[in-house]
C-alpha atoms as a PDB file:
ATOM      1  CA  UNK A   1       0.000   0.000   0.000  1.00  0.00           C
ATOM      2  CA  UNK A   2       1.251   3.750  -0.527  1.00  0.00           C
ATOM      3  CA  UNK A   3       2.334   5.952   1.762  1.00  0.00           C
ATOM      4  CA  UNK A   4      -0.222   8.368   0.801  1.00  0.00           C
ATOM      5  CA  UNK A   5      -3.515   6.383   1.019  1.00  0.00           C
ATOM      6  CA  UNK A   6      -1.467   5.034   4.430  1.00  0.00           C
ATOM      7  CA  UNK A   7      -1.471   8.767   5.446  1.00  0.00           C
ATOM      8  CA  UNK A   8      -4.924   9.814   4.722  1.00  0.00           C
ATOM      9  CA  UNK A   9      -6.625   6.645   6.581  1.00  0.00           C
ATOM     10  CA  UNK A  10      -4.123   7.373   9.470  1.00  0.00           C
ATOM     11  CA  UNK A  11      -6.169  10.645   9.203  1.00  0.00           C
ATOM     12  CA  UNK A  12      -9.901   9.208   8.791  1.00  0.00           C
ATOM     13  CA  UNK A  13      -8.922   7.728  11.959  1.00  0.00           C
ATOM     14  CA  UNK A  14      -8.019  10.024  14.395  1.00  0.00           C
ATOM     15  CA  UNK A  15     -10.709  12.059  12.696  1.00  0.00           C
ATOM     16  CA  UNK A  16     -13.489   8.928  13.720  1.00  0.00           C
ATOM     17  CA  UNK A  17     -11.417   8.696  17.352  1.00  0.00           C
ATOM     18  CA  UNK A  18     -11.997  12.357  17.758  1.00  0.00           C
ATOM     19  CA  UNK A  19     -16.031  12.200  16.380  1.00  0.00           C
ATOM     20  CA  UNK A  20     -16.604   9.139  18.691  1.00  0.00           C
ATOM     21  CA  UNK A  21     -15.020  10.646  22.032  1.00  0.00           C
ATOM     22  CA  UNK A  22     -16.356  14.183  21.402  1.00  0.00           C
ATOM     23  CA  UNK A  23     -19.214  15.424  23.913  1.00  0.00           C
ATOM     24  CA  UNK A  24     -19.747  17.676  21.139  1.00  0.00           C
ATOM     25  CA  UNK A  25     -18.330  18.980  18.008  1.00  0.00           C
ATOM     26  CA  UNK A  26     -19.501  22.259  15.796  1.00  0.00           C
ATOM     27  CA  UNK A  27     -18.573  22.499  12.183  1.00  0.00           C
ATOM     28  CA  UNK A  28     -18.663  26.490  11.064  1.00  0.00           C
ATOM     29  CA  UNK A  29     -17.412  28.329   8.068  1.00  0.00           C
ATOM     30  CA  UNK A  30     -15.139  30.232   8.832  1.00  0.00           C
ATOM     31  CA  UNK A  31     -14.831  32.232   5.100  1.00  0.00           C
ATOM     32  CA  UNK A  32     -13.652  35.472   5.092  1.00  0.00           C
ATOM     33  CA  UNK A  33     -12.434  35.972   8.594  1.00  0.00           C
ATOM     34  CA  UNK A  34      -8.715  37.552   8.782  1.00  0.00           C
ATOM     35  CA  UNK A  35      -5.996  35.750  10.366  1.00  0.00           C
ATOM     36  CA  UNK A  36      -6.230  37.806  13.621  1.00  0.00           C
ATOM     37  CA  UNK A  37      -9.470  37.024  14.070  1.00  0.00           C
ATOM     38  CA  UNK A  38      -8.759  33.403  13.606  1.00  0.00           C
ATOM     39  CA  UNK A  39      -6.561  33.369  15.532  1.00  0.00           C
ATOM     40  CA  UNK A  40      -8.448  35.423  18.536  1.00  0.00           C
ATOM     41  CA  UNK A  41     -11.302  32.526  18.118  1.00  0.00           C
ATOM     42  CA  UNK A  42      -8.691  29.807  18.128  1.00  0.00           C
ATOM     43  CA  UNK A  43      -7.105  31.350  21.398  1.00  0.00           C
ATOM     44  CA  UNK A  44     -10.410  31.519  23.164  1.00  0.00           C
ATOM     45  CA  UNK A  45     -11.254  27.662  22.085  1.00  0.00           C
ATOM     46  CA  UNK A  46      -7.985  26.493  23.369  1.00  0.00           C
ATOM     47  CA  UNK A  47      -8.250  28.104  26.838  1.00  0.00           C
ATOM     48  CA  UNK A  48     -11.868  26.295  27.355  1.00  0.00           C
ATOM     49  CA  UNK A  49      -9.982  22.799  26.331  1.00  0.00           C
ATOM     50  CA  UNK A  50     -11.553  22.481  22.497  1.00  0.00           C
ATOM     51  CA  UNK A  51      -9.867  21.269  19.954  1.00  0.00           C
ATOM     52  CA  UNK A  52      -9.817  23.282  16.416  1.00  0.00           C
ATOM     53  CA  UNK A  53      -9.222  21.712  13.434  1.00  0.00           C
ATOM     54  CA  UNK A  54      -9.189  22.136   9.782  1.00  0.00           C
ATOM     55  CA  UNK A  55      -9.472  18.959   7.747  1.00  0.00           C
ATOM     56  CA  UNK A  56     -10.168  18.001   4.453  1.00  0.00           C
ATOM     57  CA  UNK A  57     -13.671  17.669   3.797  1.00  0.00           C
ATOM     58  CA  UNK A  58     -13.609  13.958   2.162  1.00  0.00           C
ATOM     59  CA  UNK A  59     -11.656  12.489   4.786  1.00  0.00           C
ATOM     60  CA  UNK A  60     -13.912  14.474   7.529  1.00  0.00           C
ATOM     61  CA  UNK A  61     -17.052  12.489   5.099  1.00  0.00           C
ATOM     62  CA  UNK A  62     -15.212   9.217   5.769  1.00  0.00           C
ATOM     63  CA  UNK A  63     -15.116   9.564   9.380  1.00  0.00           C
ATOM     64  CA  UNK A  64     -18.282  10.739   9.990  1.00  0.00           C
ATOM     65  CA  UNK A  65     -19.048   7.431   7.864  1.00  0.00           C
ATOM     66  CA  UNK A  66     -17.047   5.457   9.600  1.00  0.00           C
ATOM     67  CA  UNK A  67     -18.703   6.546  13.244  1.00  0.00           C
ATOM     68  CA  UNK A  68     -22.274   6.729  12.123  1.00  0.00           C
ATOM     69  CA  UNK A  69     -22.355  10.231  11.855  1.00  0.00           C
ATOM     70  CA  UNK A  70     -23.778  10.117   7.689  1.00  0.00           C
ATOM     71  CA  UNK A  71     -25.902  12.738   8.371  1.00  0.00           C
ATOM     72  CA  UNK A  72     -23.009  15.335   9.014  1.00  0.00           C
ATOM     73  CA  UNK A  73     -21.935  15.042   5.261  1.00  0.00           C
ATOM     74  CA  UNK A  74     -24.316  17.464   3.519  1.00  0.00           C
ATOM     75  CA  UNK A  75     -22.825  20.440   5.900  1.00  0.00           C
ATOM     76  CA  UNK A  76     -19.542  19.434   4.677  1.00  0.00           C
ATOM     77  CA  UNK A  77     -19.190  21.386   1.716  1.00  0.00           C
ATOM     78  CA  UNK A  78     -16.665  24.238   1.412  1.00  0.00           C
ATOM     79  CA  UNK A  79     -13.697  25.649   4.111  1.00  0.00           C
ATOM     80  CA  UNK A  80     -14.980  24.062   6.974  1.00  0.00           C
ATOM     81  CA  UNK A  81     -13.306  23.832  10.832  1.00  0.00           C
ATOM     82  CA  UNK A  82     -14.225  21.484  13.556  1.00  0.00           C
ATOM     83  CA  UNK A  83     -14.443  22.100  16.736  1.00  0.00           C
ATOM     84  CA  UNK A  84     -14.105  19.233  19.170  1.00  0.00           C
ATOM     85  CA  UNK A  85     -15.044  19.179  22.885  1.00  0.00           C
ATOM     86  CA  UNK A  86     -14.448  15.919  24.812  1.00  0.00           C
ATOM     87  CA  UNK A  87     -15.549  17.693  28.410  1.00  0.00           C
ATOM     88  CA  UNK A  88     -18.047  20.519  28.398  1.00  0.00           C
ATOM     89  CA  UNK A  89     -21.123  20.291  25.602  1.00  0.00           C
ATOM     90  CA  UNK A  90     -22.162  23.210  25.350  1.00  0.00           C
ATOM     91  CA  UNK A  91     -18.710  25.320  25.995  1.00  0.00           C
ATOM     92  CA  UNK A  92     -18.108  25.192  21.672  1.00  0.00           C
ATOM     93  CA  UNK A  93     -21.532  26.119  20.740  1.00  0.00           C
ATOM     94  CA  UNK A  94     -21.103  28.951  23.396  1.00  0.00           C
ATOM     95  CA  UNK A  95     -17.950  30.361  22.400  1.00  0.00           C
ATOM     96  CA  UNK A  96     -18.341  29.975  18.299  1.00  0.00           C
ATOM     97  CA  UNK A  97     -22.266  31.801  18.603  1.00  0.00           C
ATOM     98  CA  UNK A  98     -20.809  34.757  20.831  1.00  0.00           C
ATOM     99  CA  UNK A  99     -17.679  34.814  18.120  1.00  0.00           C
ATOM    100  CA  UNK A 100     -20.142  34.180  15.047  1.00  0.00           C
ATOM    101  CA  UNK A 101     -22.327  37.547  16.545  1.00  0.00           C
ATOM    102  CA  UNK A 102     -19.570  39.563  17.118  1.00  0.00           C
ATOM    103  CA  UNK A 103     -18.299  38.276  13.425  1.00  0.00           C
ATOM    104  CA  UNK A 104     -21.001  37.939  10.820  1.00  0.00           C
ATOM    105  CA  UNK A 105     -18.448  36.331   8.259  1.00  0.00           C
ATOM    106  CA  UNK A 106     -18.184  33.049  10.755  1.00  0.00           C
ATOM    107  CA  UNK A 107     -21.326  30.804   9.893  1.00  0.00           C
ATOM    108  CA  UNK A 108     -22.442  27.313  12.319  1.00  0.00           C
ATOM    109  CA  UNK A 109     -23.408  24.926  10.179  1.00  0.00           C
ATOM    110  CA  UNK A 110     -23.936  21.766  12.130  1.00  0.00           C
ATOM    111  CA  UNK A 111     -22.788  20.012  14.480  1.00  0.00           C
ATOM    112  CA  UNK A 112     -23.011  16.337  17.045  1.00  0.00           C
ATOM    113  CA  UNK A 113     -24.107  16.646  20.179  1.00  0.00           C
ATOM    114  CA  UNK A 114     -23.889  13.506  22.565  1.00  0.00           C
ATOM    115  CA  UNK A 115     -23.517  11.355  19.347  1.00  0.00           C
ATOM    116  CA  UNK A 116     -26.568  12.791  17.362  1.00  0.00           C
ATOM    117  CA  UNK A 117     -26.585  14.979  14.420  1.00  0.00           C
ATOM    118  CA  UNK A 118     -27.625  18.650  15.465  1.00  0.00           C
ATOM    119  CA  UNK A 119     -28.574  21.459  13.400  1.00  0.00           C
ATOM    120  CA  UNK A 120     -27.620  24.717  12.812  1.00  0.00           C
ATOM    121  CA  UNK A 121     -30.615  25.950  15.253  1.00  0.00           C
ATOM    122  CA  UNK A 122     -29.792  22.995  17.754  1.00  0.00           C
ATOM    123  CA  UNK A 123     -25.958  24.239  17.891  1.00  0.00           C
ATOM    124  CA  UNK A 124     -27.273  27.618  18.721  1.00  0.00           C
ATOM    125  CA  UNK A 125     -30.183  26.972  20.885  1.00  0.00           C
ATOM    126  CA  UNK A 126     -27.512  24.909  23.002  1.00  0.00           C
ATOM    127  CA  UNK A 127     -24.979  27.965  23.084  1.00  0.00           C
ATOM    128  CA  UNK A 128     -27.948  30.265  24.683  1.00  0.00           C
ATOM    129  CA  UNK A 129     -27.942  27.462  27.330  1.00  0.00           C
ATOM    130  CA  UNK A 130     -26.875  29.012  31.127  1.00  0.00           C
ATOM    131  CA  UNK A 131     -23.399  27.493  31.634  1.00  0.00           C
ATOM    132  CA  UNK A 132     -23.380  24.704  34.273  1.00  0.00           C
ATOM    133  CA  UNK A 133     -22.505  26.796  37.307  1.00  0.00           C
ATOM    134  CA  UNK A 134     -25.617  29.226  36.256  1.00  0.00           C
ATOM    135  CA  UNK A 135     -28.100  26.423  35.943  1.00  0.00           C
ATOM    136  CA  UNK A 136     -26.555  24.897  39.697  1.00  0.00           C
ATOM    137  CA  UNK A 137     -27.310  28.550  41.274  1.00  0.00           C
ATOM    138  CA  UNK A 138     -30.646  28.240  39.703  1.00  0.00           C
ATOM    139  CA  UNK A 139     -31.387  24.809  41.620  1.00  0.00           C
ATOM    140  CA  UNK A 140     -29.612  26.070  44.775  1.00  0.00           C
ATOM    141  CA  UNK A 141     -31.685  29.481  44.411  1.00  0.00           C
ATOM    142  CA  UNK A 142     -34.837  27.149  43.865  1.00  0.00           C
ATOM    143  CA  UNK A 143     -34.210  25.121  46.621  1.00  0.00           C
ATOM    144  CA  UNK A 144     -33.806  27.550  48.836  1.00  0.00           C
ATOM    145  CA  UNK A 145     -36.511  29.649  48.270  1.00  0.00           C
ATOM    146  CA  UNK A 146     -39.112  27.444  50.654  1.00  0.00           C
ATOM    147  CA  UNK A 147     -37.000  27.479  53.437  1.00  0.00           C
ATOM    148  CA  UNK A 148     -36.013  31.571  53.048  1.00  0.00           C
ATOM    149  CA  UNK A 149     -39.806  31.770  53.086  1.00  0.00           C
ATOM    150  CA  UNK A 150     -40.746  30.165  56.108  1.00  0.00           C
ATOM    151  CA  UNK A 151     -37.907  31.794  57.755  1.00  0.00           C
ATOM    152  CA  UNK A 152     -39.483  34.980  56.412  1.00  0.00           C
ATOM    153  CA  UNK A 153     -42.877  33.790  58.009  1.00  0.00           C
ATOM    154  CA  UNK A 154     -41.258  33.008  61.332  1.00  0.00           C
ATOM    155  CA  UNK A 155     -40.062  36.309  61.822  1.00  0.00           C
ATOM    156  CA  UNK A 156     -42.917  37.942  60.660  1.00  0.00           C
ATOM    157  CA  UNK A 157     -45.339  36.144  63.057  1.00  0.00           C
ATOM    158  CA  UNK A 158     -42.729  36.840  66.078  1.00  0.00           C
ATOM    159  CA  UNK A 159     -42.416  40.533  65.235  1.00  0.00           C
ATOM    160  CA  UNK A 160     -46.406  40.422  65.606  1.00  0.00           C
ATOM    161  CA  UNK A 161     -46.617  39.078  68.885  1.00  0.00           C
ATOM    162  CA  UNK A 162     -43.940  41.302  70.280  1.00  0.00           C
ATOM    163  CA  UNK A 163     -46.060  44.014  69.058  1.00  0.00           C
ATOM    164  CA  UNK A 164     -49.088  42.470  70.847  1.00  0.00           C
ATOM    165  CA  UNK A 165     -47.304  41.997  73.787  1.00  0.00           C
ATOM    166  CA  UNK A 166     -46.362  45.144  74.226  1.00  0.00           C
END
């Protein structure tokens, strides 16, 4: 066998390793954006632990074949990047919306969320998400709202009967 075709399914591979042990991964076009700003985007994505990648789109088609992921292949069409999270879900969709509305040239296109094909709306709809220390002081704040009230009660009904009693 060649060392070329040896190459590219050396690549298919760690492309399918990286599809099947993402949390989630967000293709976007990123056409027209200048180097600095790729590079701004790239910074933030590597400080929140993603992984941003520019493949070839027919070996990217082959690994998404290879893991399941057929579906993915009709957004792969142009200069596409991947970004892969193997941690946090919804930190990629999070990051690439807030970049994609400061920067109107960066586009979502799809993306896989838990294994499962998501859509352009999906991939956005999961970046407007409350990060997971905002939806944990939501619960806390829920769960402590019965027991601030009674509190609340308590010292309502003892301020009236020291007003009574005196």
């Amino acid at each position: 066998m060649s060392k070329v075709l040896e190459a590219k399914q050396a690549l298919v591979g760690e492309i399918a390793d990286k599809f099947k042990s993402a949390a989630s991964v967000v293709v976007v076009d990123y056409r027209g954006l200048t180097v600095g700003q790729v590079t701004e985007l790239r910074k933030q994505l590597r400080e929140a632990g993603i992984d941003f990648k520019v493949y070839k789109n027919s070996m990217t088609r082959r690994a998404a074949e290879a893991t399941g992921l057929e579906g993915l292949n009709e957004h792969l069409t142009g200069p596409n990047a991947i970004a892969f999270s193997n941690e946090d879900v919804v930190a990629p969709a999070k990051i690439l919306n807030d970049f994609a509305k400061q920067n109107d040239k960066l586009e979502i296109k799809a993306g896989v969320i838990e294994g499962a094909i998501a859509s352009q709306e999906d991939v956005k709809a999961l970046a407007e998400l409350p990060s997971r220390e905002g939806l944990l002081s939501m619960l806390l704040s829920v769960l402590q709202a019965p027991m601030r009230n009674f509190a609340l009660a308590t010292k309502a009904v003892a301020e009236q009967k020291e007003e009574q009693g005196a």
